[in-house]
Protein backbone atom coordinates (compact mmCIF):
# COMPACT_ATOMS: atom_id res chain seq x y z
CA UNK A 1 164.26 45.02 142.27
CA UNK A 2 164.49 44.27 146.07
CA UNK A 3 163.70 41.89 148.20
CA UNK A 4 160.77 44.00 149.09
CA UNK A 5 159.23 43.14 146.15
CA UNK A 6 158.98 39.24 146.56
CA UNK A 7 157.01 39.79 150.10
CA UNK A 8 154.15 37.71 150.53
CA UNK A 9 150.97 39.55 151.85
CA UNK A 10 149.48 38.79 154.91
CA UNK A 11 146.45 36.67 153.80
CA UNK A 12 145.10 36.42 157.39
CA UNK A 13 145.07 40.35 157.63
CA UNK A 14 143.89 41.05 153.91
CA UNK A 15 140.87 38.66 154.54
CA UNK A 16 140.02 39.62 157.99
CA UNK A 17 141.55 42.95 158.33
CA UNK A 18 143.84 41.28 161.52
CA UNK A 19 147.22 40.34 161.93
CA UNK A 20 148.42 37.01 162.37
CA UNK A 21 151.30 35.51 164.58
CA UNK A 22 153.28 35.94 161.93
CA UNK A 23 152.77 39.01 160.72
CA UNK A 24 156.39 40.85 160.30
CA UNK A 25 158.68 37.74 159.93
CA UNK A 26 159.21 38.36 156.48
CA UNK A 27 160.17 42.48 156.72
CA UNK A 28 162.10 42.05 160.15
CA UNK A 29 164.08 38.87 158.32
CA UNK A 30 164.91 41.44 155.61
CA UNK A 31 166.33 44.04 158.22
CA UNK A 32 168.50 41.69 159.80
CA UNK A 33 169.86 40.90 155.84
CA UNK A 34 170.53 44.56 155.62
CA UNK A 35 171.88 45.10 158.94
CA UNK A 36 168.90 46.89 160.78
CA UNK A 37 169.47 44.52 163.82
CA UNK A 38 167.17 46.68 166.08
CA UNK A 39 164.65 48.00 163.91
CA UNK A 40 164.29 43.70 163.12
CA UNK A 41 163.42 43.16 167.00
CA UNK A 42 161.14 46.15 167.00
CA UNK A 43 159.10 44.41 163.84
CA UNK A 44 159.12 40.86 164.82
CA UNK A 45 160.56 40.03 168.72
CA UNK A 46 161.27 36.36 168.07
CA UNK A 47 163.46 37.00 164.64
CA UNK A 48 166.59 36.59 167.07
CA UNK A 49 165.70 33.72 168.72
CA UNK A 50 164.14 31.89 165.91
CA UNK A 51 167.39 32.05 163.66
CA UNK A 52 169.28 30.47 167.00
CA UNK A 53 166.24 27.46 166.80
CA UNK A 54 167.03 27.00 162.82
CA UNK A 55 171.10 27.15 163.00
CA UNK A 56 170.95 24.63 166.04
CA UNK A 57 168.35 22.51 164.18
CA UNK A 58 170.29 22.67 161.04
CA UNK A 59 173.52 22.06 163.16
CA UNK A 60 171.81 18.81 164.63
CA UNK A 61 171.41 17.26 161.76
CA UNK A 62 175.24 16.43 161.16
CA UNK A 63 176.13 16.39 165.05
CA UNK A 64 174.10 14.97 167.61
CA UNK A 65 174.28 14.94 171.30
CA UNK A 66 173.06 13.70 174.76
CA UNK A 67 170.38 16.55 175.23
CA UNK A 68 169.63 18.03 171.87
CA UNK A 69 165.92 16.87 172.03
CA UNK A 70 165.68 18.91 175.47
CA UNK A 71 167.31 22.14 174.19
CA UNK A 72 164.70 21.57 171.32
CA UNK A 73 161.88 21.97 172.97
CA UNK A 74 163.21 24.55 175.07
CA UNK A 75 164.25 26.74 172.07
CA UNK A 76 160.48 26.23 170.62
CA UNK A 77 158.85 26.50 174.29
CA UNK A 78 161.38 30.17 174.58
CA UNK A 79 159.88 31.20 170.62
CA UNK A 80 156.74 30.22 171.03
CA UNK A 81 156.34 32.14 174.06
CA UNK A 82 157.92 35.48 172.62
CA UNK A 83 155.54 34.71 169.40
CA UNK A 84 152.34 35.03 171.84
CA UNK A 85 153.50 38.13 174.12
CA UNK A 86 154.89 39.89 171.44
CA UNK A 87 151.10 39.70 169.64
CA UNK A 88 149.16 39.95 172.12
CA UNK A 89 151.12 43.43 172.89
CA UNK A 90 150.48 44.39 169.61
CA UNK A 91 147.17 44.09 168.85
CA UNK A 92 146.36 45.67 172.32
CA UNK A 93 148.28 48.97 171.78
């Protein structure tokens, strides 16, 4: 068995036949896991830079410092902004 075969199914997309902002997240994070760095980015865009927002939130927890609540919201502002591009491109081509 892979990991293919644990994938949750869209529920968004099964009920209303449309993809959600998430849509991807789970297949591109499996690429990455297996090496397929670009074919990850082509899937889901913000894969890279959400894995940078969890290791630096994960590496706050045990070190803080002056700015960290700054480069937070930055890091979410930066994902959250790829998240909404990269869907609205893909529902429009």
């Amino acid at each position: 068995m892979a990991f293919e075969d644990f994938m949750l199914p869209c529920l968004n997309k099964k009920l209303f036949g449309v993809e959600c902002l998430g849509c991807g997240i789970q297949r591109a994070t499996s690429l990455v896991f297996h090496g397929e760095f670009v074919a990850a980015f082509k899937i889901y865009p913000a894969i890279y830079t959400l894995i940078v927002l969890a290791l630096f939130l994960i590496f706050n927890i045990f070190i803080k410092f002056k700015h960290d609540s700054k480069f937070k919201i930055g890091l979410i502002i930066l994902n959250l902004l790829i998240i909404v591009i990269s869907y609205i491109y893909k529902i429009t081509n």
